[in-house]
N, C-alpha and C. Protein backbone atom coordinates (compact mmCIF):
# COMPACT_ATOMS: atom_id res chain seq x y z
N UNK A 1 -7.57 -3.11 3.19
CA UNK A 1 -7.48 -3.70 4.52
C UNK A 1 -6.79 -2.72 5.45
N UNK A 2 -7.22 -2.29 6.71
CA UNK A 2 -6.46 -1.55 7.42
C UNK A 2 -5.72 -2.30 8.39
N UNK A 3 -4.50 -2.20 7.95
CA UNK A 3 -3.22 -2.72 8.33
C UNK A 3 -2.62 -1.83 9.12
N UNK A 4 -3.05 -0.50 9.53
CA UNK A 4 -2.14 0.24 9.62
C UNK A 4 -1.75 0.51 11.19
N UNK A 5 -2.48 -0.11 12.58
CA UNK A 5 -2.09 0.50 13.50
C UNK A 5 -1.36 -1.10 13.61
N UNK A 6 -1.48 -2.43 13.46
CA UNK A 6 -0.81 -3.31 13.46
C UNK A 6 0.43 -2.88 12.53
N UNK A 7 0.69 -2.50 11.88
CA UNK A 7 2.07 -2.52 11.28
C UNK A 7 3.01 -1.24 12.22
N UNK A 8 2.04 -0.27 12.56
CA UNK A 8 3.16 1.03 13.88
C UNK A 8 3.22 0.08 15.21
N UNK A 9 2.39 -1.09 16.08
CA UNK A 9 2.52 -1.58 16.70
C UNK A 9 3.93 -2.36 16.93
N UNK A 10 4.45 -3.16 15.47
CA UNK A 10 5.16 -4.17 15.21
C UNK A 10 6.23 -3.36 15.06
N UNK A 11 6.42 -2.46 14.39
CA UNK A 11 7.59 -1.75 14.40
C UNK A 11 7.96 -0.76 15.66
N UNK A 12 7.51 -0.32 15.98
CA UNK A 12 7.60 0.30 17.66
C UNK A 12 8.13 -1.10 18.46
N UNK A 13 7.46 -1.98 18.50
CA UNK A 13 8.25 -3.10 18.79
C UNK A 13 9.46 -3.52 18.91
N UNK A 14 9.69 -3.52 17.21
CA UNK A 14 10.80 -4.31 16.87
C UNK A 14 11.84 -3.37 17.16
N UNK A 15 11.77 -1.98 17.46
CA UNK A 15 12.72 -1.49 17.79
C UNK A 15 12.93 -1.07 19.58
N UNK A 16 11.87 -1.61 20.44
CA UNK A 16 12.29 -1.67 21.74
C UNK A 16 13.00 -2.75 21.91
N UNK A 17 12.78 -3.99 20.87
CA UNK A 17 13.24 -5.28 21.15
C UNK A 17 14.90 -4.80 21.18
N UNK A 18 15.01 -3.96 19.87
CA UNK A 18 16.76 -3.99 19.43
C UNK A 18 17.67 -3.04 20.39
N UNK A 19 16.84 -2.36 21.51
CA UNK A 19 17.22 -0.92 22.05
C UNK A 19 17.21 -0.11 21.17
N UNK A 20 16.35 0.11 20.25
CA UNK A 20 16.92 1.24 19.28
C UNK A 20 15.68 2.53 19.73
N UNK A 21 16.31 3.61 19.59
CA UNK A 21 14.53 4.93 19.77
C UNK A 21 13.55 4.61 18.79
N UNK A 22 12.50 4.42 19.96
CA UNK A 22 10.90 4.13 18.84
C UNK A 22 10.36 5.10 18.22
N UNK A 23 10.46 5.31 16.64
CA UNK A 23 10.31 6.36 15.87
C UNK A 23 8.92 6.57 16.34
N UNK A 24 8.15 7.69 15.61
CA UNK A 24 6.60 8.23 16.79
C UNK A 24 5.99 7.62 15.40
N UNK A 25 4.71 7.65 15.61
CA UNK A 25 3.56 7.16 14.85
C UNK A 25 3.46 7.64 13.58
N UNK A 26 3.36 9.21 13.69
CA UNK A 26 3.74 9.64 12.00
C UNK A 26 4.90 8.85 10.92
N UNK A 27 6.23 8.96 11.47
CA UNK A 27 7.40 8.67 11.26
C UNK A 27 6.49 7.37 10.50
N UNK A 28 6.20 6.24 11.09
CA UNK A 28 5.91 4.93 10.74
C UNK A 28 5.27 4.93 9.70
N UNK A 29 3.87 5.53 9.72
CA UNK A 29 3.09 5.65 8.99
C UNK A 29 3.44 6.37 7.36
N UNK A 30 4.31 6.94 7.82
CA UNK A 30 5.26 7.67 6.43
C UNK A 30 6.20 6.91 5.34
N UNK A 31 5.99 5.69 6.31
CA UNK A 31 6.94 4.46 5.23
C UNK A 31 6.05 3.45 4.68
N UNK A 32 5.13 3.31 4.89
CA UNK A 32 4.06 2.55 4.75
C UNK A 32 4.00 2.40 3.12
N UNK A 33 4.23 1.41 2.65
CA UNK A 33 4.32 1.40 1.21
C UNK A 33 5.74 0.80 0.50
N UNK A 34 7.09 1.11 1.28
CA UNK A 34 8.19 0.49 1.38
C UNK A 34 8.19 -0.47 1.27
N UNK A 35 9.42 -0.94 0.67
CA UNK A 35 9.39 -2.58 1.15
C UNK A 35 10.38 -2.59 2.40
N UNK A 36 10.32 -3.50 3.26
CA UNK A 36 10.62 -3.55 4.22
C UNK A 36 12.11 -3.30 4.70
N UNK A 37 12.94 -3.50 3.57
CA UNK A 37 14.61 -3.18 3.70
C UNK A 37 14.68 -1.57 3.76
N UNK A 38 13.91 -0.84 2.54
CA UNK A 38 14.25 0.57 2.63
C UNK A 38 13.11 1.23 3.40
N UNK A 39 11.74 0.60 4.31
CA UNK A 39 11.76 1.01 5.27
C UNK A 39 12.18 1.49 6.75
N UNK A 40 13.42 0.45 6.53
CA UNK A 40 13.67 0.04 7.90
C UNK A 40 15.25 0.79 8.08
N UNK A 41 15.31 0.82 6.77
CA UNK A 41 16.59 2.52 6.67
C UNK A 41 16.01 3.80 6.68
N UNK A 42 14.68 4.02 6.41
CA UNK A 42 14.32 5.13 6.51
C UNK A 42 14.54 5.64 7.28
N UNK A 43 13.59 4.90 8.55
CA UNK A 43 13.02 5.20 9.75
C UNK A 43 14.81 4.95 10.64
N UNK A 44 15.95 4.42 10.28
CA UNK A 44 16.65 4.17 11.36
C UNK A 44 18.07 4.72 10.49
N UNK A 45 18.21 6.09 9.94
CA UNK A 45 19.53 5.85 8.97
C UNK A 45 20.83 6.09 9.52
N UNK A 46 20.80 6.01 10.74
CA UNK A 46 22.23 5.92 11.64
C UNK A 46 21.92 4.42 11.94
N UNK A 47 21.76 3.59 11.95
CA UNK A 47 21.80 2.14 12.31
C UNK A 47 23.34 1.60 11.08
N UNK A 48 23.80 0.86 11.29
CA UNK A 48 24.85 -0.13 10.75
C UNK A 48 23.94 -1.31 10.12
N UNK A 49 24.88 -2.17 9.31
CA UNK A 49 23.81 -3.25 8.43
C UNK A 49 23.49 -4.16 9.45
N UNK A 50 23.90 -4.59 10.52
CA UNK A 50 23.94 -5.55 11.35
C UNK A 50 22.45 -5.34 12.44
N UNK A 51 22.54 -4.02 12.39
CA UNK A 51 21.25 -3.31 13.20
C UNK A 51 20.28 -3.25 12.39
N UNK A 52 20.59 -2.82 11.09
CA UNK A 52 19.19 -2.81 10.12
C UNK A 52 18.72 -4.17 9.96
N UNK A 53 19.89 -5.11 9.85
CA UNK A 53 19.09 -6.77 9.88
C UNK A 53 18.30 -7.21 11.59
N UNK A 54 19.00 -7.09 12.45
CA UNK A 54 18.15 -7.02 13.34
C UNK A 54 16.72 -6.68 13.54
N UNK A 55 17.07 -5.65 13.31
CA UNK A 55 15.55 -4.65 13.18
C UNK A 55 14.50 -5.09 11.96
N UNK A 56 15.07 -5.53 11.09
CA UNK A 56 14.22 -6.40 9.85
C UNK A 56 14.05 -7.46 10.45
N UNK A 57 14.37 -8.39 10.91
CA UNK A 57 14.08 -9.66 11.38
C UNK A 57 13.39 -9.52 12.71
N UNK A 58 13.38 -8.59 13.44
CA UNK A 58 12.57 -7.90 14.87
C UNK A 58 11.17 -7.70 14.42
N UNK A 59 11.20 -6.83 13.12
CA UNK A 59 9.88 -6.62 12.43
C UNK A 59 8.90 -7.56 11.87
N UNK A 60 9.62 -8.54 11.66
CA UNK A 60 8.79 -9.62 10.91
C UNK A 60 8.16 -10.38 11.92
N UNK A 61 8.63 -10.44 12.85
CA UNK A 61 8.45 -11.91 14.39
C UNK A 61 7.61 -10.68 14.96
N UNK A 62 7.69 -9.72 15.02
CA UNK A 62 6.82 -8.47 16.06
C UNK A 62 5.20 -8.41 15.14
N UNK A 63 5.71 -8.16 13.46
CA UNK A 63 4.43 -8.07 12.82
C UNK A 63 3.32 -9.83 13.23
N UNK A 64 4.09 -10.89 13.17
CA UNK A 64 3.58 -11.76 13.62
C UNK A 64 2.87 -12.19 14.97
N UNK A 65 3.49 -11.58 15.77
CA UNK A 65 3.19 -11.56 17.06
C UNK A 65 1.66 -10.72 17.79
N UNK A 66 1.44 -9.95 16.45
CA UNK A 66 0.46 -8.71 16.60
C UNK A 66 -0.63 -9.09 15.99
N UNK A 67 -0.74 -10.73 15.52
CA UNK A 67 -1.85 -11.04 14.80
C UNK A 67 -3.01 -10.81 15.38
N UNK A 68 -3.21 -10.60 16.65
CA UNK A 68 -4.40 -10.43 17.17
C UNK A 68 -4.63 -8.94 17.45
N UNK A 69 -4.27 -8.23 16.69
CA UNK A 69 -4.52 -6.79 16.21
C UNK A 69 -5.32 -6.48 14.95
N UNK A 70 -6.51 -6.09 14.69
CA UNK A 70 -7.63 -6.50 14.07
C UNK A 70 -7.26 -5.53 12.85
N UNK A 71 -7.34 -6.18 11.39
CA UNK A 71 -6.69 -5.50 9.91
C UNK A 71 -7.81 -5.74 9.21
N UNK A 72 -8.97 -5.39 9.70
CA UNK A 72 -10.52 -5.71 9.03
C UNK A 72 -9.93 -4.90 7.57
N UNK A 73 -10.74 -5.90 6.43
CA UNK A 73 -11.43 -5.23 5.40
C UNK A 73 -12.01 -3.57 5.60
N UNK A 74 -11.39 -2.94 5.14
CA UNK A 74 -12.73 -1.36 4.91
C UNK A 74 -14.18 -1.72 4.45
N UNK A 75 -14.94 -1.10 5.22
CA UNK A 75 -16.86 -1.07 4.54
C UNK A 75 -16.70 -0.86 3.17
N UNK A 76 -17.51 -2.01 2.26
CA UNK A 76 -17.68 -1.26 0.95
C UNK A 76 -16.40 -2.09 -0.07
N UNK A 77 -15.50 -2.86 0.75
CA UNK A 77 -14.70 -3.50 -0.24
C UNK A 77 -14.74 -4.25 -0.78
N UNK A 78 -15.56 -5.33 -0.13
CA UNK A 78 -15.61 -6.80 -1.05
C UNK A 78 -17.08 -6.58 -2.33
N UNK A 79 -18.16 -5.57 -2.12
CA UNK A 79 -19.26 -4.85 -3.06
C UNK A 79 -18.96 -4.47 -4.32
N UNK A 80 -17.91 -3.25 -3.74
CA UNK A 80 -16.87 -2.71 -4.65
C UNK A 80 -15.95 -3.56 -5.36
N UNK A 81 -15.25 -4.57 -4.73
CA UNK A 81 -14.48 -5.03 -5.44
C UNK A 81 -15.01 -5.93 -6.77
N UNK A 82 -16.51 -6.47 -6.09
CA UNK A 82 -17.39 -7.68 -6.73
C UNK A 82 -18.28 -6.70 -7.93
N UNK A 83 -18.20 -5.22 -7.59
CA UNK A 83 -19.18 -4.35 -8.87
C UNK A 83 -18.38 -4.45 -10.19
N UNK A 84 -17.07 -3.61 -10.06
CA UNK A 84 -15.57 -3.77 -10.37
C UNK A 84 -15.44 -4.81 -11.57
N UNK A 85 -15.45 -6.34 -10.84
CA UNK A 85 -15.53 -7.23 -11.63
C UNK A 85 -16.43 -7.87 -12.62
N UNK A 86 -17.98 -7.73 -12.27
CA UNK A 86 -18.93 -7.58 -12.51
C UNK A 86 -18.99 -6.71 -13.97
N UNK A 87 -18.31 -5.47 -13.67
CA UNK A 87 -18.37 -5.01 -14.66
C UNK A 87 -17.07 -4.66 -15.62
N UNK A 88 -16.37 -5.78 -15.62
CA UNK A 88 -15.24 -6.15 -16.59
C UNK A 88 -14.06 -5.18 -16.57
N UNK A 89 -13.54 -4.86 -15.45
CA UNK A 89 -12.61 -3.91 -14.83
C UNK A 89 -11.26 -4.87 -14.52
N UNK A 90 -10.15 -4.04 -15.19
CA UNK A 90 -9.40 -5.50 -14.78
C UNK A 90 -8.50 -4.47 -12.59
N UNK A 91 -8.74 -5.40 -12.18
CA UNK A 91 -7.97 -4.96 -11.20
C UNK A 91 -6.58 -5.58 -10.27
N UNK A 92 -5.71 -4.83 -10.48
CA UNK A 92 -4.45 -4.91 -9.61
C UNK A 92 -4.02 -4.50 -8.34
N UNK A 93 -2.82 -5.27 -8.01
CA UNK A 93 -2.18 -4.95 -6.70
C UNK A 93 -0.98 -4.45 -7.08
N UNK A 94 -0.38 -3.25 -6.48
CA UNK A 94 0.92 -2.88 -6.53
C UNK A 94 1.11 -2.35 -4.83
N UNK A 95 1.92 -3.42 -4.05
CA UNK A 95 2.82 -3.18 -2.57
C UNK A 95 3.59 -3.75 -2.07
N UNK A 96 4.02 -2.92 -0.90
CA UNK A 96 5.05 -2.76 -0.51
C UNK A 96 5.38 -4.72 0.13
N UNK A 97 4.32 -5.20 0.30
CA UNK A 97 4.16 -6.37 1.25
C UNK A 97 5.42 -7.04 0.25
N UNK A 98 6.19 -8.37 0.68
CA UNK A 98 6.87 -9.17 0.31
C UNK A 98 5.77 -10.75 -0.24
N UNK A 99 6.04 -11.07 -1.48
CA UNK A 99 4.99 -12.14 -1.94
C UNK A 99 4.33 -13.22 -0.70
N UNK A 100 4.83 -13.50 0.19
CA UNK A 100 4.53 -14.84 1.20
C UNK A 100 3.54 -13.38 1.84
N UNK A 101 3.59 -12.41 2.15
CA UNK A 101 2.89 -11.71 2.72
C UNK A 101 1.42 -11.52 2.01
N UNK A 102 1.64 -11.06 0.70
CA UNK A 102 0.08 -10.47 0.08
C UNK A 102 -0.60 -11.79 0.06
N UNK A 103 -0.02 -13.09 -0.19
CA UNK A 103 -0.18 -14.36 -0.57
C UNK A 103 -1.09 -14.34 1.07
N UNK A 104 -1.24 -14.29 1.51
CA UNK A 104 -1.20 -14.55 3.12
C UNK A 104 -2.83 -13.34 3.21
N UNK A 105 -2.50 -12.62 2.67
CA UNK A 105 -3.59 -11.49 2.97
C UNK A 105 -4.62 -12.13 2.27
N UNK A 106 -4.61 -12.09 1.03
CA UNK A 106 -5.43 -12.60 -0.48
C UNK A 106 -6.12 -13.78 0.36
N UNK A 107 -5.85 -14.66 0.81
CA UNK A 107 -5.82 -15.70 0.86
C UNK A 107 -7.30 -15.78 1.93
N UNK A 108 -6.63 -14.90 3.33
CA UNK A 108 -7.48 -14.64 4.84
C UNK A 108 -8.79 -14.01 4.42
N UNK A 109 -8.06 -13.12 3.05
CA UNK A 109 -9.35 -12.16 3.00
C UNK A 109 -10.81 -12.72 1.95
N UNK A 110 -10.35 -13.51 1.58
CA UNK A 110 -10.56 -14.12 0.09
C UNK A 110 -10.92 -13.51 -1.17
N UNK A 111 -10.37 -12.63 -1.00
CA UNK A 111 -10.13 -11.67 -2.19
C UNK A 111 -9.02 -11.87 -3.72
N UNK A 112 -8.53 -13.23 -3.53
CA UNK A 112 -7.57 -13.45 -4.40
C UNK A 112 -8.11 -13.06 -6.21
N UNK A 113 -9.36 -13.55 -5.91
CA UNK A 113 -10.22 -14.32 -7.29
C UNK A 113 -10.65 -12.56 -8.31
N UNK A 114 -10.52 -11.49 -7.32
CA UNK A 114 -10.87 -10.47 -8.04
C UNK A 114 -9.74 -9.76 -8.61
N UNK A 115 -8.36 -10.09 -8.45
CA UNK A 115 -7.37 -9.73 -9.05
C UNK A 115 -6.74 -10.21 -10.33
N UNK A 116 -6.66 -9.67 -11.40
CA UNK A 116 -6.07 -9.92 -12.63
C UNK A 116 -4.40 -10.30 -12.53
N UNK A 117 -3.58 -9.45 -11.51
CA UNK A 117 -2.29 -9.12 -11.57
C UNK A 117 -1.66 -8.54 -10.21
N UNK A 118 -0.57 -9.11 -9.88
CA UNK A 118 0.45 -8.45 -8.37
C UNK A 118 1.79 -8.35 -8.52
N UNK A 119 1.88 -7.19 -7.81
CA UNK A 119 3.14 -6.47 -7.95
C UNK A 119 4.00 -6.83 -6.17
N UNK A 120 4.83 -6.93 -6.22
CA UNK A 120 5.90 -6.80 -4.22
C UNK A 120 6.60 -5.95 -4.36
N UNK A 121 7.21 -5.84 -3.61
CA UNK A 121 8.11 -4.82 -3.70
C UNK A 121 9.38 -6.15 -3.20
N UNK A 122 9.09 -6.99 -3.05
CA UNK A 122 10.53 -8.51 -3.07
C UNK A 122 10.65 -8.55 -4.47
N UNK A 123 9.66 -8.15 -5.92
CA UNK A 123 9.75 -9.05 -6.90
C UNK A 123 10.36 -7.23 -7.82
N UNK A 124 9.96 -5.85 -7.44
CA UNK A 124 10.42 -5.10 -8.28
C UNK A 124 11.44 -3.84 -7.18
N UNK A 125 10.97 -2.75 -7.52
CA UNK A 125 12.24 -1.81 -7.08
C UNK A 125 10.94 -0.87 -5.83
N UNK A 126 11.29 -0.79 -4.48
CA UNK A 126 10.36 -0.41 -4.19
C UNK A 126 9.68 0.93 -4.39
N UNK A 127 8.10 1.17 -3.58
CA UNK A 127 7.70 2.56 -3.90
C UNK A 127 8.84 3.64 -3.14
N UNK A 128 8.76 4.46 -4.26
CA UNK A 128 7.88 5.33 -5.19
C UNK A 128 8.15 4.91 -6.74
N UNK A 129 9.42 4.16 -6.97
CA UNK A 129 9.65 4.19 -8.12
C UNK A 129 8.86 3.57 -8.70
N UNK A 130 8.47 3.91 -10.07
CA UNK A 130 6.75 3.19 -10.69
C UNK A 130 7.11 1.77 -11.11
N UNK A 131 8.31 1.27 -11.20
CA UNK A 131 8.42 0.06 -11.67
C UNK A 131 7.14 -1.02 -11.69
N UNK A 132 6.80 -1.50 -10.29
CA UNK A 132 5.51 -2.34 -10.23
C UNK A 132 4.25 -2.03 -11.54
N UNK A 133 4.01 -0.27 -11.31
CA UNK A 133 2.89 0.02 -11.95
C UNK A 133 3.18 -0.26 -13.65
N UNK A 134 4.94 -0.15 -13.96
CA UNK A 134 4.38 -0.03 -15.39
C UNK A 134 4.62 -1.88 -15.70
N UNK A 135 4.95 -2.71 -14.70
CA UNK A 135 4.79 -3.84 -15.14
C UNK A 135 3.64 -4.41 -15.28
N UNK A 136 2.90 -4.21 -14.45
CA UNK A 136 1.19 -4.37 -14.53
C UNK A 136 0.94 -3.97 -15.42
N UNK A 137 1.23 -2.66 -15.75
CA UNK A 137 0.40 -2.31 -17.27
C UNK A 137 0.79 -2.88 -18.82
N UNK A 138 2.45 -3.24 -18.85
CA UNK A 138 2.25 -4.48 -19.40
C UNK A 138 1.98 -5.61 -19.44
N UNK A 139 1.68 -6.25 -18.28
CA UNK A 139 1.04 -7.58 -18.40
C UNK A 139 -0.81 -7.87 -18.53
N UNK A 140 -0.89 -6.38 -18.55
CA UNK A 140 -2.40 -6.22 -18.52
C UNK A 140 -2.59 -5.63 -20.08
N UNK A 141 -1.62 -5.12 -20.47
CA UNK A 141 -1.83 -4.80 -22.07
C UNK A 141 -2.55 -3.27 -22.09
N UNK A 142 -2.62 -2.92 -20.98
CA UNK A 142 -3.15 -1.12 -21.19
C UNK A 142 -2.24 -0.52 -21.13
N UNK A 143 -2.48 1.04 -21.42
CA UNK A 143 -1.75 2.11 -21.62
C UNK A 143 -2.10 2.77 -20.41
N UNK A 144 -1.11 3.82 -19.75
CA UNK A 144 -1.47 4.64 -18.83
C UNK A 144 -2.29 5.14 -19.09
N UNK A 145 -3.21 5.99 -19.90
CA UNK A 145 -3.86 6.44 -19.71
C UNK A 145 -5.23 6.30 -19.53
N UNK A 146 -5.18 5.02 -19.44
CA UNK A 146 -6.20 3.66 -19.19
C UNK A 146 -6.21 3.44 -17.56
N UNK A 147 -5.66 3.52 -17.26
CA UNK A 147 -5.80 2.98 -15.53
C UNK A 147 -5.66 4.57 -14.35
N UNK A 148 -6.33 4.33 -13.60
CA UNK A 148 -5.97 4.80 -12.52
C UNK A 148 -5.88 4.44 -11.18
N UNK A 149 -4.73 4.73 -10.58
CA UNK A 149 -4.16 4.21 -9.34
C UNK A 149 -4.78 4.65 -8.06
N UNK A 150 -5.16 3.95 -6.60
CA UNK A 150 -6.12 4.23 -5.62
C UNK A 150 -4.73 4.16 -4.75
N UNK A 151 -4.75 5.50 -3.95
CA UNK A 151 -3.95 4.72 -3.20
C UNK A 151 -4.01 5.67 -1.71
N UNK A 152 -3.57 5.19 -0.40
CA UNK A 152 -3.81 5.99 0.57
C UNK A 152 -2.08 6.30 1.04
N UNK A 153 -1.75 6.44 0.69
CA UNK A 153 -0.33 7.19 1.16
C UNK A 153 0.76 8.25 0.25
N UNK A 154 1.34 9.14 0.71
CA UNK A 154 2.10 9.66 -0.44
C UNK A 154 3.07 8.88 -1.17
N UNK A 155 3.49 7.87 -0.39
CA UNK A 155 4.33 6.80 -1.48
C UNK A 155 3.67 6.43 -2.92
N UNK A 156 2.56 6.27 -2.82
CA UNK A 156 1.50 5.50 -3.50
C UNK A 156 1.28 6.63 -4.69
N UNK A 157 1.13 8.01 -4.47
CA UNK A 157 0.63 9.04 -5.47
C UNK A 157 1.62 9.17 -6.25
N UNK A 158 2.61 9.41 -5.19
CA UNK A 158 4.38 9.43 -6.00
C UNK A 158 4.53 8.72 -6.90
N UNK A 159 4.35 7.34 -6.95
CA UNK A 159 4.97 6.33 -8.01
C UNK A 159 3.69 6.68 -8.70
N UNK A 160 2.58 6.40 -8.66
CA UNK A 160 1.52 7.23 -10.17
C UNK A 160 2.26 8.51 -10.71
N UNK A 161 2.81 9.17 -10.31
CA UNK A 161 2.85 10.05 -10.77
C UNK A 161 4.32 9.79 -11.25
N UNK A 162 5.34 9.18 -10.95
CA UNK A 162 6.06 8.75 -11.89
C UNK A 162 5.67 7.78 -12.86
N UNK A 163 4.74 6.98 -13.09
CA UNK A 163 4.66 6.22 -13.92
C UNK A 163 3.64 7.18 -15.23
N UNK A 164 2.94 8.44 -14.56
CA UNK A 164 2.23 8.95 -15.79
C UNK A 164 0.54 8.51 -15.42
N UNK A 165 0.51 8.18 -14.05
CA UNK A 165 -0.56 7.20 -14.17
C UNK A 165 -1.43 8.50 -12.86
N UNK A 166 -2.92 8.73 -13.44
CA UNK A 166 -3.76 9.45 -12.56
C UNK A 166 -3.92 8.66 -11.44
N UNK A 167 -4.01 9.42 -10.32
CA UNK A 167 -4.28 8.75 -9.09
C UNK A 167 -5.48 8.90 -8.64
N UNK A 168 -6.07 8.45 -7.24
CA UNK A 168 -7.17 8.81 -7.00
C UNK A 168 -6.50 8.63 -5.16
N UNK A 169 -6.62 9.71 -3.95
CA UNK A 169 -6.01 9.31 -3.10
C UNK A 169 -7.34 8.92 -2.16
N UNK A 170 -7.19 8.43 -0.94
CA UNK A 170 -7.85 8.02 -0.14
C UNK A 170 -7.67 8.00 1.24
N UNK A 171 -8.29 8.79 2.31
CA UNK A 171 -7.74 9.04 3.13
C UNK A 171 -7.96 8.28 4.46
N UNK A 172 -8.47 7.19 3.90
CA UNK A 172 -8.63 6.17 5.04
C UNK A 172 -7.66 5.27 5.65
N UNK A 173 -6.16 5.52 5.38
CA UNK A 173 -5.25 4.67 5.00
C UNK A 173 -4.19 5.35 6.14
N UNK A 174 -2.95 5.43 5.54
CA UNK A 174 -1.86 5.45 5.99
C UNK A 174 -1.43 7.22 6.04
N UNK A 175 -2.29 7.86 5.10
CA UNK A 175 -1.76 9.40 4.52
C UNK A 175 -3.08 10.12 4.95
N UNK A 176 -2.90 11.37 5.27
CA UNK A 176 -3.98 12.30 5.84
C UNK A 176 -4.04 12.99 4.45
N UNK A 177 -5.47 14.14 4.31
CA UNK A 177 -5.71 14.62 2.98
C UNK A 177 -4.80 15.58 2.72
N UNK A 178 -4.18 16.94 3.74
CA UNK A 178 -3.18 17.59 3.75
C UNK A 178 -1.77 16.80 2.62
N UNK A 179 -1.64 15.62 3.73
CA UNK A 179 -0.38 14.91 3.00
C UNK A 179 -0.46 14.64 1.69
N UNK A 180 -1.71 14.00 1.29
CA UNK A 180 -2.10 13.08 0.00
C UNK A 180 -2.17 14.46 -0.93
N UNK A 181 -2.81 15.31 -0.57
CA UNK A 181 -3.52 16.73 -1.70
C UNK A 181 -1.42 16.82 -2.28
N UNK A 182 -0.82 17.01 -1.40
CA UNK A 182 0.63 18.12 -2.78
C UNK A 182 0.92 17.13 -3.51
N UNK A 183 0.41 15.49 -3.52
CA UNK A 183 0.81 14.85 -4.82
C UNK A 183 -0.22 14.90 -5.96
N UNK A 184 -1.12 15.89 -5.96
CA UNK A 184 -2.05 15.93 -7.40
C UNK A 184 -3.02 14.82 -7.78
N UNK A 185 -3.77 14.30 -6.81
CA UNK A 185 -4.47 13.35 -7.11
C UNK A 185 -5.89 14.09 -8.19
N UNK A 186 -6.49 13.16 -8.91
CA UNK A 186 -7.29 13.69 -9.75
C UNK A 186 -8.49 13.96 -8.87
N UNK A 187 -9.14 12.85 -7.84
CA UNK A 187 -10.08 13.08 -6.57
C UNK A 187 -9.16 12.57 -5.30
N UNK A 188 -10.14 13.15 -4.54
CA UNK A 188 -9.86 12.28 -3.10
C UNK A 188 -11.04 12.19 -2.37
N UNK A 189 -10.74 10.49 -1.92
CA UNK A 189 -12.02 10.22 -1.51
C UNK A 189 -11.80 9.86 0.07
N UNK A 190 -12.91 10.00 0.92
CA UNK A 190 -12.86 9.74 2.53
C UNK A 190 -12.76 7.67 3.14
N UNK A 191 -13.86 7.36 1.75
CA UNK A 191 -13.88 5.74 2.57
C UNK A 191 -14.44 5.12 0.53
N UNK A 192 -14.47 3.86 0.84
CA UNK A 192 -15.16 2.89 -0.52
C UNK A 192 -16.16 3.49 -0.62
N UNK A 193 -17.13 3.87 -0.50
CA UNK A 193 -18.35 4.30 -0.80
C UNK A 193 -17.89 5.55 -1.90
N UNK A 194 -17.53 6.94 -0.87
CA UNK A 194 -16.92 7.37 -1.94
C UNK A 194 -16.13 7.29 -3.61
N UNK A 195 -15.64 6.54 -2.65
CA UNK A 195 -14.16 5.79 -4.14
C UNK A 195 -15.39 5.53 -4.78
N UNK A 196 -16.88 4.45 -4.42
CA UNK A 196 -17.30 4.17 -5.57
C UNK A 196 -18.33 4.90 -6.54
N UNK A 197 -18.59 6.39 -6.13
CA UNK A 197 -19.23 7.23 -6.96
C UNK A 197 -18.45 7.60 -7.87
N UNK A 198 -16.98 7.82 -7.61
CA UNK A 198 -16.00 8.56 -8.16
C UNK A 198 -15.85 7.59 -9.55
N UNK A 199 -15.49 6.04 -9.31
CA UNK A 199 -15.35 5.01 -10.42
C UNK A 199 -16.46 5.11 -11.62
N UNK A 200 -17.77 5.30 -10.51
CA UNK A 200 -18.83 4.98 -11.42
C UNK A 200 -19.78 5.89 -12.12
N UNK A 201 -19.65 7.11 -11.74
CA UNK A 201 -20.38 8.25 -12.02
C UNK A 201 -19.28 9.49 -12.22
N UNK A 202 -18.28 9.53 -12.60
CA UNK A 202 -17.17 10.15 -12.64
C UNK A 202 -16.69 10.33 -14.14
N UNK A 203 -16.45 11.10 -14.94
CA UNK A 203 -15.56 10.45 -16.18
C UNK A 203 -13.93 10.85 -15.77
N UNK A 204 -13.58 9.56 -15.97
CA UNK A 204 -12.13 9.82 -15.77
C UNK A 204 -11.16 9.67 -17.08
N UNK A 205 -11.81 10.00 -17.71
CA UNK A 205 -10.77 9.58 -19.06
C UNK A 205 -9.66 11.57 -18.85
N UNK A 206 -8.35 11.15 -19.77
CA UNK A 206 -7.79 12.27 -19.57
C UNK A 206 -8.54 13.32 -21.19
């Protein structure tokens, strides 16, 4: 889902709301994957706790406020997601969103039904650290070297690559290919279509 100029909208926001300097578009886009507490220190690490709660609670009412900022599905996702299943793939979520959030996405998008397993970053330690990924992989009963991780930001390659887990990056997202390439992805793909030659005509075993 591209979430991504609604989420620099809401936060540019939430920090004219607080008087605080509106970090620039890169900056934003560079946290993307966070959960929202150690985003919101990233982007502001001279702020006090009183300002960082502000600014967290600015963000949430601003991300709300921006609903009419369009977070379409990518071409090629619900195909992909339905081939995927179709062909006995188990598939997961690991992000930054807080549970009432993905709950909220899943739901709009109706994409719930193709997921095996979800990770928050409210329920583990956020990205980069692989925590999410290696809980999924026990509750899914595979081994790393069984899965590989899709992801469009360097947060996203990072924690694969702490967890041991091949990535695949994507540059339709939050991370440009420059950015995504120094974390070692095994491919990188431009949009779903891509991603889905790579799944299906690819051998990815290590």
């Amino acid at each position: 889902m591209d979430s991504v100029q609604r989420i620099v909208n809401a936060m540019e926001a939430a920090a004219q709301v607080c008087g605080i300097a509106v970090p620039s578009d890169t900056e934003i886009k560079g946290i993307i994957g966070l959960s929202l507490e150690r985003a919101i220190e990233t982007l502001f690490p001279d702020s006090n706790d009183e300002i960082l709660l502000q600014l967290s609670q600015a963000y949430q009412q601003c991300y709300l406020d921006f609903a009419h900022v369009p977070s379409p599905l990518f071409d090629n996702s619900i195909s992909l997601l339905s081939r995927l299943a179709v062909e006995g793939r188990l598939l997961a979520v690991a992000t930054g969103k807080k549970r009432t959030g993905l709950n909220k996405v899943l739901q709009s998008s109706n994409t719930r039904h193709f997921f095996n397993a979800t990770r928050c970053a409210s329920e583990c330690i956020s990205k980069p650290h692989p925590q999410m990924l290696k809980q999924l992989l026990d509750e899914l009963e595979i081994g790393n070297e069984q899965a590989v991780m899709i992801g469009d930001s360097p947060l996203d390659l990072k924690m694969a690559n702490a967890a041991n887990i091949d990535a695949i990056a994507i540059t339709h997202g939050a991370g440009n290919a420059e950015e995504l390439q120094v974390h070692s992805p095994v491919h990188m793909v431009d949009d779903l279509y891509e991603l889905e030659e790579v799944l299906f005509h690819v051998n990815l075993a290590r």
